[in-house]
PDB file of N, CA and C in Angstrom:
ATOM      1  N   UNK A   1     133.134  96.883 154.506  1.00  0.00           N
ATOM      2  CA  UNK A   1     132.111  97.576 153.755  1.00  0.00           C
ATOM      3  C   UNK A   1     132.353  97.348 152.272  1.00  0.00           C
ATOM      4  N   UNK A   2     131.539  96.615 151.842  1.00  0.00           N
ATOM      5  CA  UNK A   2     131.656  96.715 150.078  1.00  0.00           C
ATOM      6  C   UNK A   2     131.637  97.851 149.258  1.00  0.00           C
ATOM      7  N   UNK A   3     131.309  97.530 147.338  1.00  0.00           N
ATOM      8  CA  UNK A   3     131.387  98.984 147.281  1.00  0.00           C
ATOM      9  C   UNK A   3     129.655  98.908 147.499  1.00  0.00           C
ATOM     10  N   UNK A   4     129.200 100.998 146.629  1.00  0.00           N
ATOM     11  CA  UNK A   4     127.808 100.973 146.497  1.00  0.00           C
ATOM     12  C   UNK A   4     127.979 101.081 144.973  1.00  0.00           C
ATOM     13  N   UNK A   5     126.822 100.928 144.397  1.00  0.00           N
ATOM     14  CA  UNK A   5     126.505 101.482 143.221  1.00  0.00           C
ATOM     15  C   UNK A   5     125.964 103.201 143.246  1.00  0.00           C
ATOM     16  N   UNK A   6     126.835 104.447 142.640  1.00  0.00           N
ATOM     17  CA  UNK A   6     126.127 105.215 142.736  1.00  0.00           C
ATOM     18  C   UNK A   6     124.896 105.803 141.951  1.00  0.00           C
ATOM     19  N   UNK A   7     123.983 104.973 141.283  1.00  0.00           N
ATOM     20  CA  UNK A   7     122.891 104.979 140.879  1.00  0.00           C
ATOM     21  C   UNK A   7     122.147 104.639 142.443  1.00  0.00           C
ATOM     22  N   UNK A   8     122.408 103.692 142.992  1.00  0.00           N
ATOM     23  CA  UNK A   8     121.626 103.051 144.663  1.00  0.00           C
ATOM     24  C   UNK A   8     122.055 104.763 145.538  1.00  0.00           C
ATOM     25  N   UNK A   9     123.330 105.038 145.398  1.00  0.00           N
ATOM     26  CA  UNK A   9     123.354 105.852 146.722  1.00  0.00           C
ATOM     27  C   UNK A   9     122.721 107.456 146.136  1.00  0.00           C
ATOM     28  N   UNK A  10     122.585 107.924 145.096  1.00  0.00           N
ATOM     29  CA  UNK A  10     121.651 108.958 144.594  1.00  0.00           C
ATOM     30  C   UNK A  10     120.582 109.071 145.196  1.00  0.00           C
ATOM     31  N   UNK A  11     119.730 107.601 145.023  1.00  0.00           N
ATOM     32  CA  UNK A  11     118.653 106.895 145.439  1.00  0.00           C
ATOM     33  C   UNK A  11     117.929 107.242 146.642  1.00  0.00           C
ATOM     34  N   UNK A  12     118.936 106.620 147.527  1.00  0.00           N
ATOM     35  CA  UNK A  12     119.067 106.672 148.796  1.00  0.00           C
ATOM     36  C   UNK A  12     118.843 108.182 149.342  1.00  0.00           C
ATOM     37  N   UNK A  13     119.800 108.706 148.717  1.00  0.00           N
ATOM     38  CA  UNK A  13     120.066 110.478 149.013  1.00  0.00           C
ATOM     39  C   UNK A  13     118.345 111.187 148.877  1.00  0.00           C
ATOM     40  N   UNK A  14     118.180 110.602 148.196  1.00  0.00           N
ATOM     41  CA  UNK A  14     117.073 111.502 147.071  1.00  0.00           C
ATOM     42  C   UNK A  14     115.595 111.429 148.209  1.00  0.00           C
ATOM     43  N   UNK A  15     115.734 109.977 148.651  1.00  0.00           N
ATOM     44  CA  UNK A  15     114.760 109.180 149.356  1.00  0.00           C
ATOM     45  C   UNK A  15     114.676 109.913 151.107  1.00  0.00           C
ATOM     46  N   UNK A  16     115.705 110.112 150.966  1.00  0.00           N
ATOM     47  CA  UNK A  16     116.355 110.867 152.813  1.00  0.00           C
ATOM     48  C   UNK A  16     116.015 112.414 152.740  1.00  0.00           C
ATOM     49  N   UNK A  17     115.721 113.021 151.662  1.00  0.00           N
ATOM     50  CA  UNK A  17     116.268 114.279 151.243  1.00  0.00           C
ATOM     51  C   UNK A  17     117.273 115.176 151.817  1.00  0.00           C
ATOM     52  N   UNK A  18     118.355 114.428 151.248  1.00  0.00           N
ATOM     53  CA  UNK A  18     119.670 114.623 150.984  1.00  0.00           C
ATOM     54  C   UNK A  18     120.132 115.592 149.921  1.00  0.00           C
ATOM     55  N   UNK A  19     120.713 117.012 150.831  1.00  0.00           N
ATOM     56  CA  UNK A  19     120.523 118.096 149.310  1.00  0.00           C
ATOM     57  C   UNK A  19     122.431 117.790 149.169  1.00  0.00           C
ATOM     58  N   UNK A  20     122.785 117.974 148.051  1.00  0.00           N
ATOM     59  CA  UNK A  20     124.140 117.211 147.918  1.00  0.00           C
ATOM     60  C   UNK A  20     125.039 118.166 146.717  1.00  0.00           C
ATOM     61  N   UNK A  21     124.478 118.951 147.423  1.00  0.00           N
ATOM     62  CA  UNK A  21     124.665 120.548 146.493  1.00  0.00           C
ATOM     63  C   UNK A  21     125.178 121.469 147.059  1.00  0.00           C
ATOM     64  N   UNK A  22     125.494 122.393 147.070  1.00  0.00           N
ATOM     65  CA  UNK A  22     126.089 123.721 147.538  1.00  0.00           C
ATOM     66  C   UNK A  22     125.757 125.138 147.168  1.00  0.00           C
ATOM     67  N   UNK A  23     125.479 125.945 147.647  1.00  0.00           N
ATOM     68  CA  UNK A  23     125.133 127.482 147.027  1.00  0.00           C
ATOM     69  C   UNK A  23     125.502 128.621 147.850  1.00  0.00           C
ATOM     70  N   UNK A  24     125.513 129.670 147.474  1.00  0.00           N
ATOM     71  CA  UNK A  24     126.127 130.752 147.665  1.00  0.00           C
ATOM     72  C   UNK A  24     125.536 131.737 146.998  1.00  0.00           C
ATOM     73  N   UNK A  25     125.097 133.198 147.579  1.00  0.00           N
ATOM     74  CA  UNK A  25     125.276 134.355 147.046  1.00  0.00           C
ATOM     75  C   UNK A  25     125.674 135.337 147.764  1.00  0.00           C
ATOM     76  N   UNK A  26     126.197 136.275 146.859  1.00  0.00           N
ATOM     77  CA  UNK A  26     126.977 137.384 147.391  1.00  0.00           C
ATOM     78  C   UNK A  26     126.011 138.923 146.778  1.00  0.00           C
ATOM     79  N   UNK A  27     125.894 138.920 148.091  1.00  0.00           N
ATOM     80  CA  UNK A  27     125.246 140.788 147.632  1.00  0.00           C
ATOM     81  C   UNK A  27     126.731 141.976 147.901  1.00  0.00           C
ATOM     82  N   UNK A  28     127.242 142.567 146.959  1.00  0.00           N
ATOM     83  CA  UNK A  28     127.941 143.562 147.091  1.00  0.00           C
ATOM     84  C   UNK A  28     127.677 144.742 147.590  1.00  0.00           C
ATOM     85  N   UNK A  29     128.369 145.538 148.264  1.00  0.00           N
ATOM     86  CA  UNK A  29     128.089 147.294 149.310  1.00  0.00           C
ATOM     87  C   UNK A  29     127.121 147.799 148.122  1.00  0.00           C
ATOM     88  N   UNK A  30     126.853 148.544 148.475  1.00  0.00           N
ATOM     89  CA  UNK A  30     125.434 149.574 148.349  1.00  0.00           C
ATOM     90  C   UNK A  30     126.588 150.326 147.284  1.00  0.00           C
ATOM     91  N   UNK A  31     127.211 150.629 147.478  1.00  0.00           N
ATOM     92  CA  UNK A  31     128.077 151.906 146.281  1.00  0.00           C
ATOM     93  C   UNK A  31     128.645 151.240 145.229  1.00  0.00           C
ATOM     94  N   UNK A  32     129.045 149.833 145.198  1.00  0.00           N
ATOM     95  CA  UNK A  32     129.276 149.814 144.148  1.00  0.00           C
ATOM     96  C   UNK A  32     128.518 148.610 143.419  1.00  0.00           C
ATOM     97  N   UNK A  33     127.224 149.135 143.946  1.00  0.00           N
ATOM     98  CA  UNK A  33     126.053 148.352 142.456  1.00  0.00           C
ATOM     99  C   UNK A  33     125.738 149.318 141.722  1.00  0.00           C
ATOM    100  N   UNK A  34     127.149 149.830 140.814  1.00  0.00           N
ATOM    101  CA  UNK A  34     126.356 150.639 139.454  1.00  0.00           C
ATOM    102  C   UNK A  34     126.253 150.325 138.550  1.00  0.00           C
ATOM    103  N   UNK A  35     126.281 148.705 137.963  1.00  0.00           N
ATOM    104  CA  UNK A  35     125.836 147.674 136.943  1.00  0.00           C
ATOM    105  C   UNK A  35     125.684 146.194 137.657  1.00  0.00           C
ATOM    106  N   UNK A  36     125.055 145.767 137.252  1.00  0.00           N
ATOM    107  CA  UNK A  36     124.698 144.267 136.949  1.00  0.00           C
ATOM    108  C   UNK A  36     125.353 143.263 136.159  1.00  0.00           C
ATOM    109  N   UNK A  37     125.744 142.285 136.907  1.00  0.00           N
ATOM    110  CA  UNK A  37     125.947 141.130 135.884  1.00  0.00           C
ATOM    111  C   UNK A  37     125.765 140.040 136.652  1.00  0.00           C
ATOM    112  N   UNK A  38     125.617 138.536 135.993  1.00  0.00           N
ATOM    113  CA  UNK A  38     124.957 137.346 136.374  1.00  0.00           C
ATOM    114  C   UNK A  38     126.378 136.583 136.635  1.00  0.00           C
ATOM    115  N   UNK A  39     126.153 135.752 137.151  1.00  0.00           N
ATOM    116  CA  UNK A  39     127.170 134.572 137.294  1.00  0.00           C
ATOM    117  C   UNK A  39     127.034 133.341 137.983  1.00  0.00           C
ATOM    118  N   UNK A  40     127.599 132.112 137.480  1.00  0.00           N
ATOM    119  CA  UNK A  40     127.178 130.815 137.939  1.00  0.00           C
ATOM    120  C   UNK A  40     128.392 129.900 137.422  1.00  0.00           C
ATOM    121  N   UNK A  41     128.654 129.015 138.196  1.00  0.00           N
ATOM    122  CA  UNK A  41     129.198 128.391 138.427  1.00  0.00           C
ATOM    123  C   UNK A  41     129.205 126.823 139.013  1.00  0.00           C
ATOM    124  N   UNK A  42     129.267 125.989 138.313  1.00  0.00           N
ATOM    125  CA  UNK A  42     129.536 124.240 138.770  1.00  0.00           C
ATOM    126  C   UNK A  42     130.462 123.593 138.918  1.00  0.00           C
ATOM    127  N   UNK A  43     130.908 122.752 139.954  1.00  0.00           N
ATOM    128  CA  UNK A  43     132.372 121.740 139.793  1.00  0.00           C
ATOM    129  C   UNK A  43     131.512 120.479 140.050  1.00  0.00           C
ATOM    130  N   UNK A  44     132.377 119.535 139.660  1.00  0.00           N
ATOM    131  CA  UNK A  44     132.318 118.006 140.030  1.00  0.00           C
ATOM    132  C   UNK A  44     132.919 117.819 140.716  1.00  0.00           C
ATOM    133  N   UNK A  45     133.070 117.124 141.848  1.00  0.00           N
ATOM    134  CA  UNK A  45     134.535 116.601 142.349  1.00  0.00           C
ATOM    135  C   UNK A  45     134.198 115.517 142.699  1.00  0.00           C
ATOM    136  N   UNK A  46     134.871 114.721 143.401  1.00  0.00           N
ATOM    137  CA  UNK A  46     135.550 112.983 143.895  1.00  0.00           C
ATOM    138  C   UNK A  46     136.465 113.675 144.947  1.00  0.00           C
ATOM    139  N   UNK A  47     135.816 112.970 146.679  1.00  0.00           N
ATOM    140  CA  UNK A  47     136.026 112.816 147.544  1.00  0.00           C
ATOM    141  C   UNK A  47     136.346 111.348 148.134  1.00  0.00           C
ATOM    142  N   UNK A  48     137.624 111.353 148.592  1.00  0.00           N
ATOM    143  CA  UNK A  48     137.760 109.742 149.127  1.00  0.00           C
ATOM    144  C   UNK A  48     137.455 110.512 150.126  1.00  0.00           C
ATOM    145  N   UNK A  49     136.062 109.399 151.175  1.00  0.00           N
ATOM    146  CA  UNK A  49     136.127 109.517 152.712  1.00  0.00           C
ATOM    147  C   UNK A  49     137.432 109.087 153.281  1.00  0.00           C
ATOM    148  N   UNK A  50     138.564 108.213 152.879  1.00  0.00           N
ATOM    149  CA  UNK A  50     138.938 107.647 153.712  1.00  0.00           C
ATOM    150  C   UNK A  50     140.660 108.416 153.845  1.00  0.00           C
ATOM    151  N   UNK A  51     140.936 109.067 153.103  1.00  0.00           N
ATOM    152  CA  UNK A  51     142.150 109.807 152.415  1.00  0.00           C
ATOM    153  C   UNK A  51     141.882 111.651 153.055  1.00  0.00           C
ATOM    154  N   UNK A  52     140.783 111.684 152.590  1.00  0.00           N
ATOM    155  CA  UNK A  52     140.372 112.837 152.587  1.00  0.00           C
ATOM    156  C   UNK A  52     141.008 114.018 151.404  1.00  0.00           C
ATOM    157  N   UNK A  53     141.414 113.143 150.465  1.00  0.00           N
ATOM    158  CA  UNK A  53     141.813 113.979 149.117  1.00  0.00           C
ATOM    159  C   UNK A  53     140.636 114.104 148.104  1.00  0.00           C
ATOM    160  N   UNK A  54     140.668 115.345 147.622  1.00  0.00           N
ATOM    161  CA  UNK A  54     139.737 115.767 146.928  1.00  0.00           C
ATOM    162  C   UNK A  54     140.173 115.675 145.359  1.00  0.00           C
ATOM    163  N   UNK A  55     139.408 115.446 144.426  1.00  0.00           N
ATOM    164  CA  UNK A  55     139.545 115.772 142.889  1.00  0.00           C
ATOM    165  C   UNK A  55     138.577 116.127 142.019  1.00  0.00           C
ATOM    166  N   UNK A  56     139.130 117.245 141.365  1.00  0.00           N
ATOM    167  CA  UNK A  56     137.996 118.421 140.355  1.00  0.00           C
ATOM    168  C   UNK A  56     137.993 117.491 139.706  1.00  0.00           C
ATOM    169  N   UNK A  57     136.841 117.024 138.661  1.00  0.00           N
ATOM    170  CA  UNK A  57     136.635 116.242 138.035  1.00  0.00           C
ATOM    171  C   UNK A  57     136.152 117.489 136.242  1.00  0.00           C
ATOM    172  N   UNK A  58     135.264 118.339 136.831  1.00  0.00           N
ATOM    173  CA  UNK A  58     135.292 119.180 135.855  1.00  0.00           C
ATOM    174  C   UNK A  58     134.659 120.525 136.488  1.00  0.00           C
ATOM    175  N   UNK A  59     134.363 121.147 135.743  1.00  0.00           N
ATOM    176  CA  UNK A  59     133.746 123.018 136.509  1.00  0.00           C
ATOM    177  C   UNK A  59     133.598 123.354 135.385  1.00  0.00           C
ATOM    178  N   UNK A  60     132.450 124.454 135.563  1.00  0.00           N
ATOM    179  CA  UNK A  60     131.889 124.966 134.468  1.00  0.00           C
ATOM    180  C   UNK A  60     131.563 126.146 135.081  1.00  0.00           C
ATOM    181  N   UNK A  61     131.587 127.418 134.362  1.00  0.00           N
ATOM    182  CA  UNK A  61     131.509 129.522 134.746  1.00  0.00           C
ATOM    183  C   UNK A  61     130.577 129.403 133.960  1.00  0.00           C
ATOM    184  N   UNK A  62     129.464 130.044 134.528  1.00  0.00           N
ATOM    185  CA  UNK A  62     129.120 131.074 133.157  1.00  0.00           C
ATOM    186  C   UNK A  62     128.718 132.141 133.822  1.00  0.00           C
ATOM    187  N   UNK A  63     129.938 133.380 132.813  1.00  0.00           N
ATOM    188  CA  UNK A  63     129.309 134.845 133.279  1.00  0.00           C
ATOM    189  C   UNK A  63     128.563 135.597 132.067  1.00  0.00           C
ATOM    190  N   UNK A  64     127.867 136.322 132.802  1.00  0.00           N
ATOM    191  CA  UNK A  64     126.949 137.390 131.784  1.00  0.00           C
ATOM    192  C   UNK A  64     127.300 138.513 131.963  1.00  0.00           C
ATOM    193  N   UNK A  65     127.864 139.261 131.050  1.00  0.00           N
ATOM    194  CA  UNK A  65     128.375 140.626 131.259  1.00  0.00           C
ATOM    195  C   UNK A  65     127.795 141.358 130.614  1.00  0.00           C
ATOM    196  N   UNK A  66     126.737 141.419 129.748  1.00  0.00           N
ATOM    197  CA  UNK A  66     125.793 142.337 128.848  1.00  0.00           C
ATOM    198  C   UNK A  66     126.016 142.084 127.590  1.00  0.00           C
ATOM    199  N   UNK A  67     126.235 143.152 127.168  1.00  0.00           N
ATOM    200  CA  UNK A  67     125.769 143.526 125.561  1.00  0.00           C
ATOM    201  C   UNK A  67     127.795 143.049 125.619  1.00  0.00           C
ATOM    202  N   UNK A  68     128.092 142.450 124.253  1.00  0.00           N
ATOM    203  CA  UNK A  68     129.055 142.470 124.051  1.00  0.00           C
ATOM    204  C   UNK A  68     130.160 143.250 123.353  1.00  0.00           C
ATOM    205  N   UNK A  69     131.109 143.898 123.763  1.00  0.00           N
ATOM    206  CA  UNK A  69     132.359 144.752 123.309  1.00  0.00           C
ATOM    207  C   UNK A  69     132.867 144.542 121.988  1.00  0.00           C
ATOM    208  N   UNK A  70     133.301 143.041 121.770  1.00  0.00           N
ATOM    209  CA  UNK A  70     134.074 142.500 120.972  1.00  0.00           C
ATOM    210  C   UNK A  70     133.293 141.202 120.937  1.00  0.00           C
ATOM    211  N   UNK A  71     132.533 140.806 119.863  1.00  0.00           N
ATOM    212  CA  UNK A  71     132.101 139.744 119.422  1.00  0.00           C
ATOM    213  C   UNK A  71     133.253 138.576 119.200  1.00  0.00           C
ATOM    214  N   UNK A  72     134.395 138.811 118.360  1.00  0.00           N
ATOM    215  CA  UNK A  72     135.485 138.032 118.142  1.00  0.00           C
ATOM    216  C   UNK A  72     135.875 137.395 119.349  1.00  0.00           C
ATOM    217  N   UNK A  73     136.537 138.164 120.029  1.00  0.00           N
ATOM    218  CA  UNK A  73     137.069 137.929 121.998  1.00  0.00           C
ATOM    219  C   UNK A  73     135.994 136.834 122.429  1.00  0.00           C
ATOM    220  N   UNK A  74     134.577 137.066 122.099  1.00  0.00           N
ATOM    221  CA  UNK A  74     133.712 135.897 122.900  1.00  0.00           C
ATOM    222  C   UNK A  74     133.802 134.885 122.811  1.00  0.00           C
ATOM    223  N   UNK A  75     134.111 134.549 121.241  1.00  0.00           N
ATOM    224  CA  UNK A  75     133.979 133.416 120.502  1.00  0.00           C
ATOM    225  C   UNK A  75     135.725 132.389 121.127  1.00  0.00           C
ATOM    226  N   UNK A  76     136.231 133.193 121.259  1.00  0.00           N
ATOM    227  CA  UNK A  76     137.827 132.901 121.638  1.00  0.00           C
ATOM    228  C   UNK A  76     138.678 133.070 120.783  1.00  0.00           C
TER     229      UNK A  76
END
């Protein structure tokens, strides 16, 4: 098997509809929704089929917690 180009195998995916994504939500117990907040989350990774070792390539959070406490703290 040669390689692919992954511009061709996107392609391919896209063409099959191939969802190549992942999702999740979590509803918490009834008692303790006494605020709200948002959250989301992305990784990259690199899968060898043939190894079966995985690698984070990058990830990205973003939480929303409201109105902010400490402006300074946000910034880092």
């Amino acid at each position: 098997m040669g390689s692919v180009k992954w511009s061709t195998l996107i392609l391919q995916a896209q063409s099959q509809a191939v969802n190549l994504s992942a999702s999740s939500c979590y509803v918490p117990h009834f008692s303790s929704m006494q605020y709200l907040n948002y959250g989301a989350a992305v990784s990259e990774v690199e899968v060898n089929l043939l190894t079966r070792e995985t690698t984070i390539l990058q990830s990205d959070i973003l939480y929303d917690c409201g109105q902010s406490l400490n402006p300074a703290v946000d910034l880092g």
